[in-house]
C-alpha atoms as a PDB file:
ATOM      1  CA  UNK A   1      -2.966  90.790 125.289  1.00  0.00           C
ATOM      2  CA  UNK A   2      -1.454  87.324 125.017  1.00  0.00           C
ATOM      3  CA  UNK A   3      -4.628  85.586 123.392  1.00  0.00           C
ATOM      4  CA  UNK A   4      -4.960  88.431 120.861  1.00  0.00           C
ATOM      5  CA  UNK A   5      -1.172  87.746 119.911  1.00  0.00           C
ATOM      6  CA  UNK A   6      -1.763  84.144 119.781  1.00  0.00           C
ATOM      7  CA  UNK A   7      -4.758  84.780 117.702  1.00  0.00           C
ATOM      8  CA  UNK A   8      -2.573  87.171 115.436  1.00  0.00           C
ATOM      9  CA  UNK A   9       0.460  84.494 114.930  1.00  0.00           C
ATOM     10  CA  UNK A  10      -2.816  81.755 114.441  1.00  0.00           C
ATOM     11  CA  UNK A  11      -4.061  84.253 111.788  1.00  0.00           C
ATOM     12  CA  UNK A  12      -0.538  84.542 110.133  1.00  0.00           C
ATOM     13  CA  UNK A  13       0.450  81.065 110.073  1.00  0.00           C
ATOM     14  CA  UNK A  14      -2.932  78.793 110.391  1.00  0.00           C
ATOM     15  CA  UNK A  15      -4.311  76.669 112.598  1.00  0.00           C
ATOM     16  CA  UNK A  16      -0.564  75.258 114.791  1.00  0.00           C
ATOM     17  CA  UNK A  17      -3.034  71.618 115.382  1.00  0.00           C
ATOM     18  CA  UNK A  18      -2.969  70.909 111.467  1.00  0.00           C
ATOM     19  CA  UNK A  19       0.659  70.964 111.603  1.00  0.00           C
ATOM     20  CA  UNK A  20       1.753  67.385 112.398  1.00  0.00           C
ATOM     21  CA  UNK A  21       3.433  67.132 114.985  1.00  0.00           C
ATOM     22  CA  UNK A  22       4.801  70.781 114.932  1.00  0.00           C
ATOM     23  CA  UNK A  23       8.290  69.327 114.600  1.00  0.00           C
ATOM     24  CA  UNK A  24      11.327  71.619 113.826  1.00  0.00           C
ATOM     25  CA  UNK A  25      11.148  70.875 109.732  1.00  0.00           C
ATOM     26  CA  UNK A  26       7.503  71.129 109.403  1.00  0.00           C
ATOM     27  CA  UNK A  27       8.098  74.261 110.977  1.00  0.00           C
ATOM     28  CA  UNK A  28      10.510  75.745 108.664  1.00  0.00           C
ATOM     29  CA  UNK A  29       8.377  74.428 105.862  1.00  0.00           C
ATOM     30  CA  UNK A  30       5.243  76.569 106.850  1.00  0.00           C
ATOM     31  CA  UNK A  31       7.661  79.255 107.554  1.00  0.00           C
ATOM     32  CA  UNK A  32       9.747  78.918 104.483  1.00  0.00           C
ATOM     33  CA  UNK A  33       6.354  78.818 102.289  1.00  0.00           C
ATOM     34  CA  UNK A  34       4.877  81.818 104.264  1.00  0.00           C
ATOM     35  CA  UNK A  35       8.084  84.024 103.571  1.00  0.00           C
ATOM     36  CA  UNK A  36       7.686  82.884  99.855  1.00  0.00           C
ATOM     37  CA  UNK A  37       4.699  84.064  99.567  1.00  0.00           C
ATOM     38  CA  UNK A  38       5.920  87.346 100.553  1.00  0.00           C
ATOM     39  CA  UNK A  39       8.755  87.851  98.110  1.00  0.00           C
ATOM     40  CA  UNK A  40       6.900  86.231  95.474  1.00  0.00           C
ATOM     41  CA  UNK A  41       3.651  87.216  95.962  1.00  0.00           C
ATOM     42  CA  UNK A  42       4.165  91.307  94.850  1.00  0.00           C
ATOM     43  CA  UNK A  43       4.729  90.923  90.843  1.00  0.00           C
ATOM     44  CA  UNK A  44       6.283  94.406  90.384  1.00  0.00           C
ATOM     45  CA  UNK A  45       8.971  93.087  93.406  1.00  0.00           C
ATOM     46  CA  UNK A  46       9.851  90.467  91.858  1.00  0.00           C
ATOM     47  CA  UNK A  47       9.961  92.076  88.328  1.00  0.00           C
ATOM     48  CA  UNK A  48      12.160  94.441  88.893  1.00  0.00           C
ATOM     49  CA  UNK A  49      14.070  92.020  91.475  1.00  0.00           C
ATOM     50  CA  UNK A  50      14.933  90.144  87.864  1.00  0.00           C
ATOM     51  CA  UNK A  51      15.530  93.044  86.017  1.00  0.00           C
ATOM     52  CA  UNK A  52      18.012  94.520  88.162  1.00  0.00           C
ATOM     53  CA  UNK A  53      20.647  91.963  87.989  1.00  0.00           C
ATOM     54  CA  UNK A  54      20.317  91.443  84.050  1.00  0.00           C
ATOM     55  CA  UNK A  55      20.449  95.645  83.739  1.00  0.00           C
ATOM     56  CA  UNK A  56      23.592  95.878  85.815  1.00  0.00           C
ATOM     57  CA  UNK A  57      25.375  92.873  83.674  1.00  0.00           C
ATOM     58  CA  UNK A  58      24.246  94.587  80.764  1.00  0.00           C
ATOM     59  CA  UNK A  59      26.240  97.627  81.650  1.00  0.00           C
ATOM     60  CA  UNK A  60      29.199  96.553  83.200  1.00  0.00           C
ATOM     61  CA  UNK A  61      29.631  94.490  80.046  1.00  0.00           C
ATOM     62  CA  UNK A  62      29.042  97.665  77.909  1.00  0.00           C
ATOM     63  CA  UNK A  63      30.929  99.897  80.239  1.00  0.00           C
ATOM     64  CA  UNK A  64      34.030  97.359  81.160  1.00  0.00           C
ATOM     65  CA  UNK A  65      34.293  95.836  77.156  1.00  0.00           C
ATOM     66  CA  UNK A  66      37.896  97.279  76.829  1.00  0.00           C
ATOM     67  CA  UNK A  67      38.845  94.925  79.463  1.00  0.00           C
ATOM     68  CA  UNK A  68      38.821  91.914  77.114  1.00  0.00           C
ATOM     69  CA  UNK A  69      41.774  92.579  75.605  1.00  0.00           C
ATOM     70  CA  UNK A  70      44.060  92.543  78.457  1.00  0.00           C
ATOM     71  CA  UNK A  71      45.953  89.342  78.877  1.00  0.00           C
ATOM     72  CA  UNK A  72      44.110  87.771  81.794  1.00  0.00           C
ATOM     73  CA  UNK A  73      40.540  87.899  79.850  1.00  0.00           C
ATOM     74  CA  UNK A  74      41.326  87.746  76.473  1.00  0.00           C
ATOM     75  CA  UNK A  75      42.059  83.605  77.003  1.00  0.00           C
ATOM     76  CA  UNK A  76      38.341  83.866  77.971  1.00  0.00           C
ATOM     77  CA  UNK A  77      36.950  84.982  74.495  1.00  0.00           C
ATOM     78  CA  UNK A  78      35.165  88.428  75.347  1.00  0.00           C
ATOM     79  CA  UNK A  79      34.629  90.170  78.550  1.00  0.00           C
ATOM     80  CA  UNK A  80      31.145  89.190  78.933  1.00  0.00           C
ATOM     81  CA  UNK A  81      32.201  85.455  79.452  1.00  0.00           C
ATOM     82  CA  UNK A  82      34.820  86.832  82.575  1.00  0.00           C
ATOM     83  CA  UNK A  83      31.859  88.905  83.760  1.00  0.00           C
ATOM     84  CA  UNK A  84      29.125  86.627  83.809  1.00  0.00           C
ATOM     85  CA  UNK A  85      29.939  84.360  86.575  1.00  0.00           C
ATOM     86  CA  UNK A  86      31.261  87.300  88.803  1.00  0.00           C
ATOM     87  CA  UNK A  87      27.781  88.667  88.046  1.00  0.00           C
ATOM     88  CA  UNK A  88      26.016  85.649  89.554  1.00  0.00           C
ATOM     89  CA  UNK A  89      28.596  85.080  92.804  1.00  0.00           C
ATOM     90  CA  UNK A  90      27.392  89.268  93.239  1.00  0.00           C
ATOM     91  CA  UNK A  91      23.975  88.400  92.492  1.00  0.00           C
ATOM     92  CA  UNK A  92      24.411  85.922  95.547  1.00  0.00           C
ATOM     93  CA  UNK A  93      25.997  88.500  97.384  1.00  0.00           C
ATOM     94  CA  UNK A  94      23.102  91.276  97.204  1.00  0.00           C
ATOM     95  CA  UNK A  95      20.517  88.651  97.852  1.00  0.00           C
ATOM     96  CA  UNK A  96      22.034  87.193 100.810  1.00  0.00           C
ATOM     97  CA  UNK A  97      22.197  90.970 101.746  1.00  0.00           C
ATOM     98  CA  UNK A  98      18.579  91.448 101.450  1.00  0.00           C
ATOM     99  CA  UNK A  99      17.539  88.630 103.768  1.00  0.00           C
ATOM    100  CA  UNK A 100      19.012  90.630 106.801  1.00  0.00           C
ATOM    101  CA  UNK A 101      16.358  93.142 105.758  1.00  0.00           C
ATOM    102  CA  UNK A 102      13.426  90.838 105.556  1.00  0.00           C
ATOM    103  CA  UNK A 103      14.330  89.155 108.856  1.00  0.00           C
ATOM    104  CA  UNK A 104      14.546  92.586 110.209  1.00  0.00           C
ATOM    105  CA  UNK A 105      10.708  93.570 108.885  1.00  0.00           C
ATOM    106  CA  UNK A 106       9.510  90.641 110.369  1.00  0.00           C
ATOM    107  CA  UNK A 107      10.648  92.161 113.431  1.00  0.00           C
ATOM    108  CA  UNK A 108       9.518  95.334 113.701  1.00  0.00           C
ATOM    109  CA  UNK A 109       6.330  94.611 111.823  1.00  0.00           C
ATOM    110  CA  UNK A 110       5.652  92.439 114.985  1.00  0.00           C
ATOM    111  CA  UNK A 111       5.517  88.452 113.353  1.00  0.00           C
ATOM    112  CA  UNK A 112       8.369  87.321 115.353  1.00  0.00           C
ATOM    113  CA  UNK A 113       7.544  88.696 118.607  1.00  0.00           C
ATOM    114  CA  UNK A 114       3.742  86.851 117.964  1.00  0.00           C
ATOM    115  CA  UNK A 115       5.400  83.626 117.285  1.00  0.00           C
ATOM    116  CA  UNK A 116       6.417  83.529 120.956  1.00  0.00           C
ATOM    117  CA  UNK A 117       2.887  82.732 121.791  1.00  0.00           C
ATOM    118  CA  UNK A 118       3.576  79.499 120.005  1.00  0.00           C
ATOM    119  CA  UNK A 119       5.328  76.166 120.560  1.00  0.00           C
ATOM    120  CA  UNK A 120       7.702  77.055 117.798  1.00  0.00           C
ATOM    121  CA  UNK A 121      11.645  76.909 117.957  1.00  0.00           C
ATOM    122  CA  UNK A 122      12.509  80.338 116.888  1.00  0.00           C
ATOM    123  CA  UNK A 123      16.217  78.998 114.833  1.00  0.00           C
ATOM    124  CA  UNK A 124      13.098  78.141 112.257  1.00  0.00           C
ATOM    125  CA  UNK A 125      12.286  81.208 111.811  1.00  0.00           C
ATOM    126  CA  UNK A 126      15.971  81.977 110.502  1.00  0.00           C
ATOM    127  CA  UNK A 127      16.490  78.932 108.785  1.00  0.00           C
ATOM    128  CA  UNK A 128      12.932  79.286 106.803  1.00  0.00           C
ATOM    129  CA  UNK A 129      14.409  83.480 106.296  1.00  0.00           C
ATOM    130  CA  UNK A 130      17.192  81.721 104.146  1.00  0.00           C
ATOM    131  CA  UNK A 131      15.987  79.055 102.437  1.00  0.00           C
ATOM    132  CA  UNK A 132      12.715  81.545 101.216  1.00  0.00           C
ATOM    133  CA  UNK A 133      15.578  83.714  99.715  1.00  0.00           C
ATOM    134  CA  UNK A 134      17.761  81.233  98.500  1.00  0.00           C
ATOM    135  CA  UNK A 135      14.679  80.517  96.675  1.00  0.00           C
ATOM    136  CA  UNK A 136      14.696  83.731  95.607  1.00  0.00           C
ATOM    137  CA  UNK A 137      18.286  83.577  94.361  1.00  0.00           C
ATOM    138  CA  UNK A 138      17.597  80.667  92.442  1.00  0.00           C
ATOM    139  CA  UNK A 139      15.076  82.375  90.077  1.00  0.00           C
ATOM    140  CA  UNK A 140      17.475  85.554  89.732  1.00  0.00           C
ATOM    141  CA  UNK A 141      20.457  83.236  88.934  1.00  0.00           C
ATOM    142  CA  UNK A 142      18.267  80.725  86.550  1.00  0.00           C
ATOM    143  CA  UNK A 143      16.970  84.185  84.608  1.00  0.00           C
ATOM    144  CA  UNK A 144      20.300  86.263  84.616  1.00  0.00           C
ATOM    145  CA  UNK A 145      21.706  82.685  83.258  1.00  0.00           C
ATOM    146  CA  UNK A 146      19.465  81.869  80.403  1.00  0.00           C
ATOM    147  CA  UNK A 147      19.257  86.459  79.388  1.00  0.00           C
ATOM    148  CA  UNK A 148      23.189  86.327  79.364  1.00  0.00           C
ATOM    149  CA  UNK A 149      23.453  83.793  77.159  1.00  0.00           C
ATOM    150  CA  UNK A 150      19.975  84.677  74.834  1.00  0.00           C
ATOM    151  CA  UNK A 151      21.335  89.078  74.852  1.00  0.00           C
ATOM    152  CA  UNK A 152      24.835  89.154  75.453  1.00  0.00           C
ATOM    153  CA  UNK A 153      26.144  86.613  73.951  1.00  0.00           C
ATOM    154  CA  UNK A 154      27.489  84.583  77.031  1.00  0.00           C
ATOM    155  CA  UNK A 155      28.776  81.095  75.585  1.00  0.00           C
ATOM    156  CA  UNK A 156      29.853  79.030  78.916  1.00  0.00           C
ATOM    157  CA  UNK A 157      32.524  75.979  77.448  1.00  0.00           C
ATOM    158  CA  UNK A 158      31.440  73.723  80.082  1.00  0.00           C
ATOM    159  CA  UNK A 159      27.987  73.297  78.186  1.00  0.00           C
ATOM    160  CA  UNK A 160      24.906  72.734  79.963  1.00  0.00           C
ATOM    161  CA  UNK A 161      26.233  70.539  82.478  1.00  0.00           C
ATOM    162  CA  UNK A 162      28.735  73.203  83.635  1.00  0.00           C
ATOM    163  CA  UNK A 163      26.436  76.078  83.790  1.00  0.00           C
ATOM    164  CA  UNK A 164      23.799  74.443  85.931  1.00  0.00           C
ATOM    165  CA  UNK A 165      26.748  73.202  88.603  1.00  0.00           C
ATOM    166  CA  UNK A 166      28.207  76.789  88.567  1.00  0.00           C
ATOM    167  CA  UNK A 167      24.319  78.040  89.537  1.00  0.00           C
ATOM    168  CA  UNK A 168      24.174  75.218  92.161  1.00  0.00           C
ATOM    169  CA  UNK A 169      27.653  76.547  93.825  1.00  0.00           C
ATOM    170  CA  UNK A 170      26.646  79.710  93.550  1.00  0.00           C
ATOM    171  CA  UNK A 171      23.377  79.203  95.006  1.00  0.00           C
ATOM    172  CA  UNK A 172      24.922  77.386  98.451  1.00  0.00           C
ATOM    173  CA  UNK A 173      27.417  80.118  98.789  1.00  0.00           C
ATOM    174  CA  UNK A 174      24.747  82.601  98.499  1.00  0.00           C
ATOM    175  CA  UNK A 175      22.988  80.608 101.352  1.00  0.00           C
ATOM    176  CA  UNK A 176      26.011  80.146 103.586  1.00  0.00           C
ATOM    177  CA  UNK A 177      26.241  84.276 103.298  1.00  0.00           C
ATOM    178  CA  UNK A 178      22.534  85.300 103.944  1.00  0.00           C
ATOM    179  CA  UNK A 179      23.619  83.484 107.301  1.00  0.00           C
ATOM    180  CA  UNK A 180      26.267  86.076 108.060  1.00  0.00           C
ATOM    181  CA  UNK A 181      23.676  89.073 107.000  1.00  0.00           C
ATOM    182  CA  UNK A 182      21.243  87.143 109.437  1.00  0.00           C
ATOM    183  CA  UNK A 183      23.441  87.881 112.505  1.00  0.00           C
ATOM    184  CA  UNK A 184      24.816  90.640 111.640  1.00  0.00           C
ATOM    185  CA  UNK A 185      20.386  91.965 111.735  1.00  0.00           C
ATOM    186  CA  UNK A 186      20.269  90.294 115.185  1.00  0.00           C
ATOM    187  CA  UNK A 187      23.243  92.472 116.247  1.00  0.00           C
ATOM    188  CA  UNK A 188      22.616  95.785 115.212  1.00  0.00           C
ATOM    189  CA  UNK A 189      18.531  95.826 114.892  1.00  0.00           C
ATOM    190  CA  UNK A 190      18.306  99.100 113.251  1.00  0.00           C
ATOM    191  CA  UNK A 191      17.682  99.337 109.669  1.00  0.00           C
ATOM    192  CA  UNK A 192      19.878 102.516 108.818  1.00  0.00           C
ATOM    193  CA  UNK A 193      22.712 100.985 110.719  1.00  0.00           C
ATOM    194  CA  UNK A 194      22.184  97.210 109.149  1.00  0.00           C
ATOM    195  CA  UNK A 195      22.411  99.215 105.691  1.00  0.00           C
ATOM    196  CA  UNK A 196      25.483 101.019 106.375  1.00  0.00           C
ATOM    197  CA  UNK A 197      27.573  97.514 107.692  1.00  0.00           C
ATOM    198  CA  UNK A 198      26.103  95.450 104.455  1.00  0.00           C
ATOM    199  CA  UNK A 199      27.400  98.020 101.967  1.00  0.00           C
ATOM    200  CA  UNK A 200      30.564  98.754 103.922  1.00  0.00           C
ATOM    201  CA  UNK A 201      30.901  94.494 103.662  1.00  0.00           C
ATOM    202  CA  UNK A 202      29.355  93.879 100.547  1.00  0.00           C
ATOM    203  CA  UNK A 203      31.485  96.591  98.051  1.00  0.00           C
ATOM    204  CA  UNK A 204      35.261  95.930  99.367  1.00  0.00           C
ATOM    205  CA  UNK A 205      34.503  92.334  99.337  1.00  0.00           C
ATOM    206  CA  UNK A 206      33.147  92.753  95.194  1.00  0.00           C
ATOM    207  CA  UNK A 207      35.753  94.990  94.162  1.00  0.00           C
ATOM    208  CA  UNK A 208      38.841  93.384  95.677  1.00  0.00           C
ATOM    209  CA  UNK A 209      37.777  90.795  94.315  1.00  0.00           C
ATOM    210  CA  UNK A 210      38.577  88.795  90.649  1.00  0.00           C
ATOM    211  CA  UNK A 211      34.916  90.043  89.626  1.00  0.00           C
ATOM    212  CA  UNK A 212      35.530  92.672  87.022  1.00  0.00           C
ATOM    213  CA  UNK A 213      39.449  92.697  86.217  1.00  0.00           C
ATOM    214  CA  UNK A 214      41.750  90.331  86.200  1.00  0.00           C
ATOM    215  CA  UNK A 215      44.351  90.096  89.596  1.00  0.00           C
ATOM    216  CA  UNK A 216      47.543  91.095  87.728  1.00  0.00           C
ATOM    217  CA  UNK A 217      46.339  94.166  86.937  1.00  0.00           C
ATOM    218  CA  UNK A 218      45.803  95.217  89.934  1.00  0.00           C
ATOM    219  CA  UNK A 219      48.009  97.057  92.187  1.00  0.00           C
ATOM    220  CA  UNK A 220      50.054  94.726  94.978  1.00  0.00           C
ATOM    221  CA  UNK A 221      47.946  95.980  98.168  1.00  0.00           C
ATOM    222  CA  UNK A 222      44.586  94.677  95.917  1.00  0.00           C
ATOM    223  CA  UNK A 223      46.129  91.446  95.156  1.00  0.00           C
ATOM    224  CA  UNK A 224      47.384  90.879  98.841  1.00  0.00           C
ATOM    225  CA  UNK A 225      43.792  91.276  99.602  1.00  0.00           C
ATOM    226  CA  UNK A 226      42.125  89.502  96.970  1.00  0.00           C
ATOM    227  CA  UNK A 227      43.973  86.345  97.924  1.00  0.00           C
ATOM    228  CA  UNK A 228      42.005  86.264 101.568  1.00  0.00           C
ATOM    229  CA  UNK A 229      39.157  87.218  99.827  1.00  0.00           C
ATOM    230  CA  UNK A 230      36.067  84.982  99.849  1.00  0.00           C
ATOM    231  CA  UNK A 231      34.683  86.294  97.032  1.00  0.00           C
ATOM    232  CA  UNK A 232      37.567  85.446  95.083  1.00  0.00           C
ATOM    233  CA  UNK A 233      37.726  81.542  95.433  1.00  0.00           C
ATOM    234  CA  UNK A 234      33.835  81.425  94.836  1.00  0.00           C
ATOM    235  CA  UNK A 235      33.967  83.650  91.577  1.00  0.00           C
ATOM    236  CA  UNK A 236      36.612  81.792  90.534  1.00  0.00           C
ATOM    237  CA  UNK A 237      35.247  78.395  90.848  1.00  0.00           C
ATOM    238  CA  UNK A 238      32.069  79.705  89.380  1.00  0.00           C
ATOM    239  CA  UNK A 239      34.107  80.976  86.469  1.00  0.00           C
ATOM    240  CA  UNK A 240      36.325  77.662  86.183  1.00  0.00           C
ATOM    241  CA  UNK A 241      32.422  75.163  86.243  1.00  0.00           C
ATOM    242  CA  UNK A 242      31.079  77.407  83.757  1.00  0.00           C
ATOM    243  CA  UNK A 243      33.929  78.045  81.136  1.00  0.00           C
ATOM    244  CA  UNK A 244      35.575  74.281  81.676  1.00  0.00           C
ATOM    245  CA  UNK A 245      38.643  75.822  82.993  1.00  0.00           C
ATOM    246  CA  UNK A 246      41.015  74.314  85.878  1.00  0.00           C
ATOM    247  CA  UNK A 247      39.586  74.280  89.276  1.00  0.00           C
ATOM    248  CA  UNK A 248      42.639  74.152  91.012  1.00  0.00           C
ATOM    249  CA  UNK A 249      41.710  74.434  95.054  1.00  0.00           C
ATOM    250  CA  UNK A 250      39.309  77.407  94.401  1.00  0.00           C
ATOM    251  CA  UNK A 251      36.021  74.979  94.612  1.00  0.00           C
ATOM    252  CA  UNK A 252      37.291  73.132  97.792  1.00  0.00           C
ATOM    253  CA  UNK A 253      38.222  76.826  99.589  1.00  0.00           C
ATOM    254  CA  UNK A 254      34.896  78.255  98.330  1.00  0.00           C
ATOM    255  CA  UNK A 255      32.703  75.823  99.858  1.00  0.00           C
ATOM    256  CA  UNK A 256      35.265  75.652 103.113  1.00  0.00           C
ATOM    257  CA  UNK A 257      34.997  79.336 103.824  1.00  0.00           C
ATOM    258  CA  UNK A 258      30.846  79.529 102.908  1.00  0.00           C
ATOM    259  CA  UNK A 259      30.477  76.496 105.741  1.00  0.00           C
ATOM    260  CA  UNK A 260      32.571  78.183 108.250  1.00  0.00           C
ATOM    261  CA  UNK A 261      30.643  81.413 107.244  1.00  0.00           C
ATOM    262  CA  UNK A 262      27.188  79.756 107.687  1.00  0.00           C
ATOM    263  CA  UNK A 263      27.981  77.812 110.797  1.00  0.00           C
ATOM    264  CA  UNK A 264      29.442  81.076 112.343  1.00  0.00           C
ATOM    265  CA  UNK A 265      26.558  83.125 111.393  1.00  0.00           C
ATOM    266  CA  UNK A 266      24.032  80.566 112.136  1.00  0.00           C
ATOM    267  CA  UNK A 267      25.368  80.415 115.958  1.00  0.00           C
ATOM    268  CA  UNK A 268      25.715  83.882 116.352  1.00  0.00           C
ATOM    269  CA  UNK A 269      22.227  84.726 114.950  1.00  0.00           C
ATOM    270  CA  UNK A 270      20.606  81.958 116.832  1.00  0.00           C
ATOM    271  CA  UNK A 271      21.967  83.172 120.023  1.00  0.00           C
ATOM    272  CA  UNK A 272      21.046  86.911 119.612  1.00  0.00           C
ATOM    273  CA  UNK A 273      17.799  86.022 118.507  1.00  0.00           C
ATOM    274  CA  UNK A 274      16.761  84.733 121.250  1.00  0.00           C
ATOM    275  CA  UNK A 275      17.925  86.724 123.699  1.00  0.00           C
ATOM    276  CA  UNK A 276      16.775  90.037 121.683  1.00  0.00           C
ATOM    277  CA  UNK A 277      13.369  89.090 119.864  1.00  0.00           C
END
């Protein structure tokens, strides 16, 4: 039984003697690249993986348009400029989501549990899990980027410059958070339960958030809420890079909260992988 699963995890990942040294990073690189493969590798995945987030801006702008002339977004010169951003921090969100569920296939379809049959540090399995999605996220966020702007009319003030550092800000904080999805798959283990605790995260956290209307609107308990939201200091330093607004302390609080995020996550996963796979 254990030289078939060695010759399984061989199978999956090649020959472990043509990997020098079989250090930690040249682990996570085979790992990273096999996992790429994966999500990149099914063309109607990944074509509707592009078209989802570009269909859902397209109809919150439709569906939200009133919204630009209240006070808070009409400084912002239509909705779809307020909404854009937010889109790409949620964007983050949902992806970061998804790579508890692909960690969680690997599981029960078997490639984790053949990888202990090999000299490999199992941590770079995780860390190769997010960096293949963050991969991922980049395309999404690149594409939902450049169709915003082409179809809806998106114009972001900070130019060029601005647009590609709100895309690199949101890409780490979509990172940091696949970390926290991560553990919470090495916790739970089941896929009906792991689906339940990422929505019941995932939709409080958008829609308390700054994402779709602006905080003064909002009733008192919602604004209480959105100011220990997360979500709210990374939209709104996505929204201030983008539209060459003031920063304030939203970038410094963003990145603060995604590290502690990542670093939690990353321990906690690390741990209960372990002990569980």
């Amino acid at each position: 039984m254990t030289q078939s699963r060695h010759r399984a995890a061989v199978a999956a990942l090649g020959d472990p003697t043509a990997w020098p040294e079989s250090g930690f990073w040249t682990q996570v690189r085979v790992l990273t690249a096999r996992s790429s493969r994966t999500a990149f590798g099914d063309r109607r995945l990944v074509f509707f993986g592009l078209l989802q987030p570009v269909v859902l801006l397209l109809l919150f702008s439709q569906v939200f348009s009133g919204v630009g002339a209240l006070p808070g977004v009409a400084a912002y010169q239509g909705y779809v400029n307020f909404l854009v951003p937010a889109t790409l921090v949620n964007i983050a969100m949902t992806t970061a989501m998804s790579s508890g569920a692909g960690l969680l296939a690997e599981i029960y379809g078997g490639f984790t549990g053949r990888l202990r049959c090999l000299p490999i540090s199992l941590f770079s399995v995780l860390v190769a899990r997010t960096l293949a999605d963050a991969a991922r996220l980049g395309v999404q966020l690149a594409v939902t980027a450049v169709a915003s702007v082409v179809f809806l009319g998106f114009r972001p003030a900070g130019g060029l410059v601005g647009l590609a550092l709100a895309l690199v800000l949101t890409l780490v904080v979509g990172w940091c958070l696949s970390w926290v999805f991560v553990a919470i798959t090495t916790w739970l283990r089941k896929a009906e339960t792991l689906q339940a605790a990422s929505f019941v995260v995932m939709f409080p956290l958008m829609f308390s958030s700054s994402a779709y209307m602006p905080l003064d609107t909002m009733p008192a308990w919602v604004r209480a809420v959105s100011a220990v939201n997360p979500l709210t200091y990374a939209i709104d330093a996505t929204r201030a890079l983008a539209l060459a607004r003031p920063l304030g302390w939203s970038l410094l609080t963003a990145l603060i909260i995604a590290a502690v995020a990542a670093v939690a996550g990353a321990t906690l996963a690390a741990r209960t992988f372990r002990r569980r796979t």
